[in-house]
PDB file of N, CA and C in Angstrom:
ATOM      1  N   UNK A   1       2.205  39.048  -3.064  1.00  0.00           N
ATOM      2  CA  UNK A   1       1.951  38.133  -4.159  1.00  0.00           C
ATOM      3  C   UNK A   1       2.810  38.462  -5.371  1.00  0.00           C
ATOM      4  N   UNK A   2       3.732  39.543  -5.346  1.00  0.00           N
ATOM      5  CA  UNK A   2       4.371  39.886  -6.806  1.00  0.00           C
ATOM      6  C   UNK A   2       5.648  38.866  -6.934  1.00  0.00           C
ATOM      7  N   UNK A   3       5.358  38.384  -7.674  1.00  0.00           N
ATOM      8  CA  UNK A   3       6.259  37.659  -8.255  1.00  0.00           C
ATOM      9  C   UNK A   3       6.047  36.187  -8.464  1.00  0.00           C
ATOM     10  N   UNK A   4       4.622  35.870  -7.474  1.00  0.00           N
ATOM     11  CA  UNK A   4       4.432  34.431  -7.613  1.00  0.00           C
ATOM     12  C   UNK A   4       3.862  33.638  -8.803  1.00  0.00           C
ATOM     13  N   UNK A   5       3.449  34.463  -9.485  1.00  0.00           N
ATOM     14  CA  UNK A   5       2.952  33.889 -10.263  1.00  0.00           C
ATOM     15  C   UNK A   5       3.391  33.811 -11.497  1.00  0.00           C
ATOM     16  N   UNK A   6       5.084  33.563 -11.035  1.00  0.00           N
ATOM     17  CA  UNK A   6       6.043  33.555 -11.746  1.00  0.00           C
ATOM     18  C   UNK A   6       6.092  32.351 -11.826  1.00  0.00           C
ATOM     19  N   UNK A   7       5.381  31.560 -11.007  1.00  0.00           N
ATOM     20  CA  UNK A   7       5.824  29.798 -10.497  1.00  0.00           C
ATOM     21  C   UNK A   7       4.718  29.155 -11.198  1.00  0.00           C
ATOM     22  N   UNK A   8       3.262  29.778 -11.688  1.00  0.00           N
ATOM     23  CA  UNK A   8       2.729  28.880 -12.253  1.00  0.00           C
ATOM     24  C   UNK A   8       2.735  29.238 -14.120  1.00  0.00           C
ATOM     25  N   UNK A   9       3.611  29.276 -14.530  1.00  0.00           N
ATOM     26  CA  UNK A   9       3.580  29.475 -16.194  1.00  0.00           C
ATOM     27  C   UNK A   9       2.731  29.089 -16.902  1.00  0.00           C
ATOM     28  N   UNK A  10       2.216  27.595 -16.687  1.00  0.00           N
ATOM     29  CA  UNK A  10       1.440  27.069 -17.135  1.00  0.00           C
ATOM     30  C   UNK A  10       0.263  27.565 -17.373  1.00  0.00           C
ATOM     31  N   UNK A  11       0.061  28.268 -16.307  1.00  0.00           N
ATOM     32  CA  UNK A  11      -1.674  28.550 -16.278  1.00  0.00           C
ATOM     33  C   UNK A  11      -1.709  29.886 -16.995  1.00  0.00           C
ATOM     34  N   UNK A  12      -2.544  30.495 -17.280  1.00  0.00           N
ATOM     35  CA  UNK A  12      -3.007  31.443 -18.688  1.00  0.00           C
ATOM     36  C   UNK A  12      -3.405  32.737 -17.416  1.00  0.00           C
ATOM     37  N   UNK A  13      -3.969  33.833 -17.391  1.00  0.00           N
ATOM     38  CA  UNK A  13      -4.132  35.249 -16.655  1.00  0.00           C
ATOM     39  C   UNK A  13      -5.167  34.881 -16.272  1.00  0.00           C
ATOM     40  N   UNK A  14      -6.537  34.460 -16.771  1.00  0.00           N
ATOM     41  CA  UNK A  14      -7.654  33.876 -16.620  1.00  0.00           C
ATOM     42  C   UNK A  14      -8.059  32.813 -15.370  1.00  0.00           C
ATOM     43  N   UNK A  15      -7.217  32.016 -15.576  1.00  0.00           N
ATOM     44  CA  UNK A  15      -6.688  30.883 -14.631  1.00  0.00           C
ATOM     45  C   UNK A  15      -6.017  31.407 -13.440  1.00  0.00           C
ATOM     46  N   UNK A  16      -4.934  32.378 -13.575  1.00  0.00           N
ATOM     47  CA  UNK A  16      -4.512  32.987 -12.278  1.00  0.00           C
ATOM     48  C   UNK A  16      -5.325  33.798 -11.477  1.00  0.00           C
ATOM     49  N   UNK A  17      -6.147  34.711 -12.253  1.00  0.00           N
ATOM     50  CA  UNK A  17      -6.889  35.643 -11.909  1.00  0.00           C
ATOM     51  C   UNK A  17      -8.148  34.436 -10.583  1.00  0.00           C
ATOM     52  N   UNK A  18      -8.862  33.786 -11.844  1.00  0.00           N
ATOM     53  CA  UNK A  18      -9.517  32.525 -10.972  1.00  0.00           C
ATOM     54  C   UNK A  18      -8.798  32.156  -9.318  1.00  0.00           C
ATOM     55  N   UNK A  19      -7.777  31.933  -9.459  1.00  0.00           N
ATOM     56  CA  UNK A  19      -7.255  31.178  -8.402  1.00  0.00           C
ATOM     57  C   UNK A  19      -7.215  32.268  -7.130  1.00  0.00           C
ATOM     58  N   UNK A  20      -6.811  33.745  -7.470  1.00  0.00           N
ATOM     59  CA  UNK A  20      -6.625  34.385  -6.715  1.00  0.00           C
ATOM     60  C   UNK A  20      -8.035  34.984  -5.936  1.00  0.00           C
ATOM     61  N   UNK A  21      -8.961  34.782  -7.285  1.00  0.00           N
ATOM     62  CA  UNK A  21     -10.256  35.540  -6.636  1.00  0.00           C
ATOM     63  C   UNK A  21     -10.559  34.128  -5.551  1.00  0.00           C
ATOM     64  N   UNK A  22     -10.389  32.998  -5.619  1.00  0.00           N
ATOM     65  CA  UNK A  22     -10.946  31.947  -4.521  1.00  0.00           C
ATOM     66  C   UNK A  22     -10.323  31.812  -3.902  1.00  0.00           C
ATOM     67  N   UNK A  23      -8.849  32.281  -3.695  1.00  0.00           N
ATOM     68  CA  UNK A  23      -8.197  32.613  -2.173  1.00  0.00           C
ATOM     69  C   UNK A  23      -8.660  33.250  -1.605  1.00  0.00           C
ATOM     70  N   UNK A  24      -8.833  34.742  -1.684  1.00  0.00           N
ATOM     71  CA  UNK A  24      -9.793  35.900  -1.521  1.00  0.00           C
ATOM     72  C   UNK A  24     -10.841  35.578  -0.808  1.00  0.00           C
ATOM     73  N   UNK A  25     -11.848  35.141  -1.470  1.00  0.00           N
ATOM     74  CA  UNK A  25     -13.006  35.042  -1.273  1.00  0.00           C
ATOM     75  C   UNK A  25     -13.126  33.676   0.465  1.00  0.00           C
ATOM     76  N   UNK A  26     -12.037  33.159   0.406  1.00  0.00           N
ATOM     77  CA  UNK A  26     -12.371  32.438   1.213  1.00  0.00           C
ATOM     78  C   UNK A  26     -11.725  33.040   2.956  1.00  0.00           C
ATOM     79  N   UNK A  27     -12.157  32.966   4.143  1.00  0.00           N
ATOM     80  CA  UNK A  27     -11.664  33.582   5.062  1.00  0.00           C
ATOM     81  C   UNK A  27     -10.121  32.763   5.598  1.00  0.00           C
ATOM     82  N   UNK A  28      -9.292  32.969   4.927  1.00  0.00           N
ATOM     83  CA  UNK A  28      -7.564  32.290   5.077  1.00  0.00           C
ATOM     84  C   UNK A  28      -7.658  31.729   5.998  1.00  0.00           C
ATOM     85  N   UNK A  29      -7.780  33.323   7.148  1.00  0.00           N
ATOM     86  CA  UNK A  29      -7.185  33.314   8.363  1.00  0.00           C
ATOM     87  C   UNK A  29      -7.985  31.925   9.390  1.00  0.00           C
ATOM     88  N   UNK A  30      -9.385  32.238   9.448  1.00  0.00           N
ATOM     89  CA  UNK A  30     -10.065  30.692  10.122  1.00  0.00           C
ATOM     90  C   UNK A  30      -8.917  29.484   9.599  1.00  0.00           C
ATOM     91  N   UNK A  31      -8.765  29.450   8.060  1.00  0.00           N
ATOM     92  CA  UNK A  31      -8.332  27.940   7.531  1.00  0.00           C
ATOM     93  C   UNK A  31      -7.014  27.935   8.153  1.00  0.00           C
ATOM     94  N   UNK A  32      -5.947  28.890   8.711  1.00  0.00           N
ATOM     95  CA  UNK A  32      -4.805  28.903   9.110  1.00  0.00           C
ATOM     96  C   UNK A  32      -4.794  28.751  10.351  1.00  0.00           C
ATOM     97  N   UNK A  33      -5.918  29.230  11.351  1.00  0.00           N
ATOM     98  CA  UNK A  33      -6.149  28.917  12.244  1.00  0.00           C
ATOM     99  C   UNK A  33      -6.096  27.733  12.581  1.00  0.00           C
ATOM    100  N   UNK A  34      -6.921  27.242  12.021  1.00  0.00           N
ATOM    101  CA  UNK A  34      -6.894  25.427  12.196  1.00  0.00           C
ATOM    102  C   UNK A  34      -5.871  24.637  12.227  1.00  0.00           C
ATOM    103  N   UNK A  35      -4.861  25.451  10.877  1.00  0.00           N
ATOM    104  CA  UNK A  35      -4.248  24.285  10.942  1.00  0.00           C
ATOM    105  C   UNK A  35      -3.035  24.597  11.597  1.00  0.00           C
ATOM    106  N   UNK A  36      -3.097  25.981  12.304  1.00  0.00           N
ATOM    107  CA  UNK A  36      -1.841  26.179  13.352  1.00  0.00           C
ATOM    108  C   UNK A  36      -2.478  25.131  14.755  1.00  0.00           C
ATOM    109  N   UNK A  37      -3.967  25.410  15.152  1.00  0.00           N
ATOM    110  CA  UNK A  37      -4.827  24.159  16.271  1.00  0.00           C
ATOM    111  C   UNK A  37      -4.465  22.686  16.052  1.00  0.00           C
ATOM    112  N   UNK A  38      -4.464  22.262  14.900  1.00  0.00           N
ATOM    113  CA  UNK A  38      -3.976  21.062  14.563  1.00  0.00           C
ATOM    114  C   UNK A  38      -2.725  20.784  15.256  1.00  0.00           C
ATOM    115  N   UNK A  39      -1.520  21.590  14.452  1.00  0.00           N
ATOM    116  CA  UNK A  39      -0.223  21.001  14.739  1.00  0.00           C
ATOM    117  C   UNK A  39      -0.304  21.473  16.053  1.00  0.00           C
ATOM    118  N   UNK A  40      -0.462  22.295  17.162  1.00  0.00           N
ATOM    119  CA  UNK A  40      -0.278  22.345  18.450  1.00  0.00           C
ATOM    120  C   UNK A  40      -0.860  21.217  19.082  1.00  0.00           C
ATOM    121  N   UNK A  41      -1.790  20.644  18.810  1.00  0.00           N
ATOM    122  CA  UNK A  41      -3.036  19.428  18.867  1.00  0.00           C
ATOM    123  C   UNK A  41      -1.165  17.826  18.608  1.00  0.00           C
ATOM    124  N   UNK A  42      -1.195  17.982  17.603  1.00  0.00           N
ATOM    125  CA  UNK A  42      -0.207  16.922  17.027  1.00  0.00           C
ATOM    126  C   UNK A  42       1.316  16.943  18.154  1.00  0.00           C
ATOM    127  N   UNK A  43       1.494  18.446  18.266  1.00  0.00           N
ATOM    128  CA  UNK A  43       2.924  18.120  19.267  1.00  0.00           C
ATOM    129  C   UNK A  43       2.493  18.337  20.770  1.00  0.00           C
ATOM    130  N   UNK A  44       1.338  18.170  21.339  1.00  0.00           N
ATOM    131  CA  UNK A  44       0.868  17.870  22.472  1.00  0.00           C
ATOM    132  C   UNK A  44       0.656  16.196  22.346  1.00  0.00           C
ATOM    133  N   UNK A  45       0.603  15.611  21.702  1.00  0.00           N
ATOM    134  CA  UNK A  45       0.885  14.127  21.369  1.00  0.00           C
ATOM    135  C   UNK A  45       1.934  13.395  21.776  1.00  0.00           C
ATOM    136  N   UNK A  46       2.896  14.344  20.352  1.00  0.00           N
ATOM    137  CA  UNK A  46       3.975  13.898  20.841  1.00  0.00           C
ATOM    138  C   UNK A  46       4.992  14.253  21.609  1.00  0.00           C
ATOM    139  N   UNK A  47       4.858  15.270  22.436  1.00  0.00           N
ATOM    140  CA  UNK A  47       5.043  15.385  23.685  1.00  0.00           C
ATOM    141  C   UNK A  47       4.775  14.359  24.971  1.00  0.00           C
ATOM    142  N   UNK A  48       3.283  13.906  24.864  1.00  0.00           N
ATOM    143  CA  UNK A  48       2.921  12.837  25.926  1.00  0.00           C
ATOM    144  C   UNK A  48       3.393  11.565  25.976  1.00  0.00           C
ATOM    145  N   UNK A  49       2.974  10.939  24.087  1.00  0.00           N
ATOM    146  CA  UNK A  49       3.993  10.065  23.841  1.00  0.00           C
ATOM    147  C   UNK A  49       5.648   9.573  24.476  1.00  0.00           C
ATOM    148  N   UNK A  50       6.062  10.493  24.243  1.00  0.00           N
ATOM    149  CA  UNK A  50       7.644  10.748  24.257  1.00  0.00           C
ATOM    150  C   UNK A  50       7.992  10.777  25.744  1.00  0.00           C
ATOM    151  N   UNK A  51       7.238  11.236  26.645  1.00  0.00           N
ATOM    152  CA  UNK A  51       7.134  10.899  28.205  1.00  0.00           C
ATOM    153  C   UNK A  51       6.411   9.975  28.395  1.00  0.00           C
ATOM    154  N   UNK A  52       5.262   9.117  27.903  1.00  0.00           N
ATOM    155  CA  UNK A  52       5.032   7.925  28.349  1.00  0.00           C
ATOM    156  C   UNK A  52       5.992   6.917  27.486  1.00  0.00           C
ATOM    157  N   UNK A  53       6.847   6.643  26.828  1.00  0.00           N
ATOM    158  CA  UNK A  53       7.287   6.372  26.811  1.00  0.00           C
ATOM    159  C   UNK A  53       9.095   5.964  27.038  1.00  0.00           C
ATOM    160  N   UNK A  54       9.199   6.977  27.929  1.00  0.00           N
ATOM    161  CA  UNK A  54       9.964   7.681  28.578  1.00  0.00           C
ATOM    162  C   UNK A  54       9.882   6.836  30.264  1.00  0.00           C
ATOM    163  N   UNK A  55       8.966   6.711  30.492  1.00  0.00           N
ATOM    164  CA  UNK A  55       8.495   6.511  31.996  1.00  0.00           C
ATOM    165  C   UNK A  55       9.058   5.055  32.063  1.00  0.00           C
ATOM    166  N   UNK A  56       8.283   3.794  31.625  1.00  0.00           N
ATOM    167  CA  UNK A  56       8.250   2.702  32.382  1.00  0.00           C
ATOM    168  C   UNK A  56      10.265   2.347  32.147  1.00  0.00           C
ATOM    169  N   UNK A  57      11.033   2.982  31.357  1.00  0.00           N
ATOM    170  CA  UNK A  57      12.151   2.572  30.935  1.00  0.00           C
ATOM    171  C   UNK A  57      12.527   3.400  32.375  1.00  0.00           C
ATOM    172  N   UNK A  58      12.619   4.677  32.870  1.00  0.00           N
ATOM    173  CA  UNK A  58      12.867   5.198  34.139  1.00  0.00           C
ATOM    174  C   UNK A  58      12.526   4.184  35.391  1.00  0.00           C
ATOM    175  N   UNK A  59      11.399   3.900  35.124  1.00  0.00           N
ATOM    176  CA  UNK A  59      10.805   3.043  36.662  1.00  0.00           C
ATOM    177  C   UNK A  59      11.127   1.829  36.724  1.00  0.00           C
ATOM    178  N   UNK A  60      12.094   1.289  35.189  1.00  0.00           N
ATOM    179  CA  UNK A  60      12.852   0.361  35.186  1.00  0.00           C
ATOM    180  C   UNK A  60      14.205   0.397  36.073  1.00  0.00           C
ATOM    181  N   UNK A  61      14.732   1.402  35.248  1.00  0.00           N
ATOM    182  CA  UNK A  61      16.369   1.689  36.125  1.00  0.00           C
ATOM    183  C   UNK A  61      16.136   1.771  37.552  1.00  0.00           C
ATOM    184  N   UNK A  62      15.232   2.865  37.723  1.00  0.00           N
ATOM    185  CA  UNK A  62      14.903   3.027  39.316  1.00  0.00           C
ATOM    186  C   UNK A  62      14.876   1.855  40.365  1.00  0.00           C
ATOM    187  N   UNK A  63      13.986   0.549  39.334  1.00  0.00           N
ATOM    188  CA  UNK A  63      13.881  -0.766  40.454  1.00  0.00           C
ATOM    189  C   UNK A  63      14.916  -1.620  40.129  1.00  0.00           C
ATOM    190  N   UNK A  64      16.126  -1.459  39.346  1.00  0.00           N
ATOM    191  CA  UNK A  64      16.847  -2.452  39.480  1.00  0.00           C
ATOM    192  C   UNK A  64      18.156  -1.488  38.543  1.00  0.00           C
ATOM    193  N   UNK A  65      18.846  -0.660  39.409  1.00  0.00           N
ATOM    194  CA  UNK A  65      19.934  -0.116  39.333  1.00  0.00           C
ATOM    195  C   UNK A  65      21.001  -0.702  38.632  1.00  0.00           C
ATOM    196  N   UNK A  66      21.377  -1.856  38.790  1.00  0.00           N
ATOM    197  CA  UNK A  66      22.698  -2.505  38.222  1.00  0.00           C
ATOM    198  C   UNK A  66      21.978  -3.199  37.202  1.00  0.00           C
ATOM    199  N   UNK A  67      20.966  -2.588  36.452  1.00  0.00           N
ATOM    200  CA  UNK A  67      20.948  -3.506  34.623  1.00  0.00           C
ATOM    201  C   UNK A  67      21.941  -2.514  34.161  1.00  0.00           C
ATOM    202  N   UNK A  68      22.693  -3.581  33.243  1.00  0.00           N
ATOM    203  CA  UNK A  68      23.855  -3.220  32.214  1.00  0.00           C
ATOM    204  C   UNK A  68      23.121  -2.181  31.446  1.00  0.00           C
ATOM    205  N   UNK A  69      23.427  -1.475  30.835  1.00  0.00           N
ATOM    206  CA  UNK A  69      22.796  -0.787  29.666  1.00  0.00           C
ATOM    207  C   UNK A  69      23.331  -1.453  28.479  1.00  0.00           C
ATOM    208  N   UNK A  70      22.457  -1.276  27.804  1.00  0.00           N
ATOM    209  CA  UNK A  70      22.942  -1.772  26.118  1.00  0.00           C
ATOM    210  C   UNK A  70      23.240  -0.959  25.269  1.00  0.00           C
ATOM    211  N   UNK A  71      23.912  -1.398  24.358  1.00  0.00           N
ATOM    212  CA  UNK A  71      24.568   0.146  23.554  1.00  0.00           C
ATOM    213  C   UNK A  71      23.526  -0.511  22.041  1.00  0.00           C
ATOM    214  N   UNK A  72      23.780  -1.526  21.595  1.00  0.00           N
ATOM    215  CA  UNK A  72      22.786  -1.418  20.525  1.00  0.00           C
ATOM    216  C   UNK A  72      21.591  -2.682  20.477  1.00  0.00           C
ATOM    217  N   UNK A  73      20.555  -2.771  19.621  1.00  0.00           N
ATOM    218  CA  UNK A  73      19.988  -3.629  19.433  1.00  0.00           C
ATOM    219  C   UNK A  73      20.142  -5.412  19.399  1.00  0.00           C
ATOM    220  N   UNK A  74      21.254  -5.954  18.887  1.00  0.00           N
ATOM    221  CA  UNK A  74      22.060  -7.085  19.128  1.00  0.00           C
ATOM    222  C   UNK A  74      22.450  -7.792  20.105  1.00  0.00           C
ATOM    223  N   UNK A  75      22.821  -6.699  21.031  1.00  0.00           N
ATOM    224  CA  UNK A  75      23.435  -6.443  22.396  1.00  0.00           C
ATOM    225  C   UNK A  75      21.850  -7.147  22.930  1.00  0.00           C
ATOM    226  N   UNK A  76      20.838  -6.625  23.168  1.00  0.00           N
ATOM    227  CA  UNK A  76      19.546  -6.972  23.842  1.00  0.00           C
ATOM    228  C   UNK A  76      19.279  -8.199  23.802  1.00  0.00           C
ATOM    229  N   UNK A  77      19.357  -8.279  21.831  1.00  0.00           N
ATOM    230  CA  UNK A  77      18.526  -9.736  21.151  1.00  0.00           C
ATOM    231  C   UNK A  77      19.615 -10.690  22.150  1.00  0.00           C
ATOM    232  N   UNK A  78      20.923 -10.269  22.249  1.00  0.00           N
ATOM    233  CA  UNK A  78      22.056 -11.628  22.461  1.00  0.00           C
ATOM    234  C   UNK A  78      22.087 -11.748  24.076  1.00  0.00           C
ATOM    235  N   UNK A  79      21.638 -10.784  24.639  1.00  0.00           N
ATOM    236  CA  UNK A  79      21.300 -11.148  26.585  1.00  0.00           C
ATOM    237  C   UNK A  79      20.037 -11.877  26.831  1.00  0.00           C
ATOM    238  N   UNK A  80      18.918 -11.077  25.913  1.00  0.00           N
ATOM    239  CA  UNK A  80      17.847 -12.087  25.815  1.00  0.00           C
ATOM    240  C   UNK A  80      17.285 -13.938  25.594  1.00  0.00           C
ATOM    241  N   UNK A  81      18.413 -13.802  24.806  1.00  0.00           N
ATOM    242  CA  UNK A  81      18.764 -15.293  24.432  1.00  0.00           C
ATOM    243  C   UNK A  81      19.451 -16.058  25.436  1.00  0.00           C
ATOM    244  N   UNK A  82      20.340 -16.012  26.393  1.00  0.00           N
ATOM    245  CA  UNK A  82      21.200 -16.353  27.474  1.00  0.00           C
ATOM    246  C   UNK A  82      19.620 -16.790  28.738  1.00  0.00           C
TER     247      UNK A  82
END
């Protein structure tokens, strides 16, 4: 902690002192816990995401080999239209 409380100027010794005793007092490690559970929780998401969406574009190519690929968005809108 030396030096951090280089970052809040504003606040008076009283006020820092405060802040530090209710870090303290509270158990961090549970609250860090969580929120390391969370984000593992969040990129197991998007992990699944990212393979289901991944899939039906595969099981596309797979059933019909000779679609052109498209290089950009335009390209789609302007085959679509035909």
């Amino acid at each position: 902690m030396q030096g951090e409380t280089n970052l809040l100027d504003d606040l008076d010794d009283e006020q820092i002192a405060i802040a530090v005793r209710k870090v303290n007092d509270t158990d961090i490690e549970d609250l860090l816990t969580a929120e390391q559970n969370r984000a593992r929780f969040m990129l197991t998401i998007v992990d699944y995401t990212d393979e289901e969406s991944n899939s039906p574009m595969a099981r596309i190519e797979e059933l019909f080999p000779n679609l052109p690929a498209f290089q950009t968005e335009s390209e789609i809108q302007t085959a679509a239209r035909k």
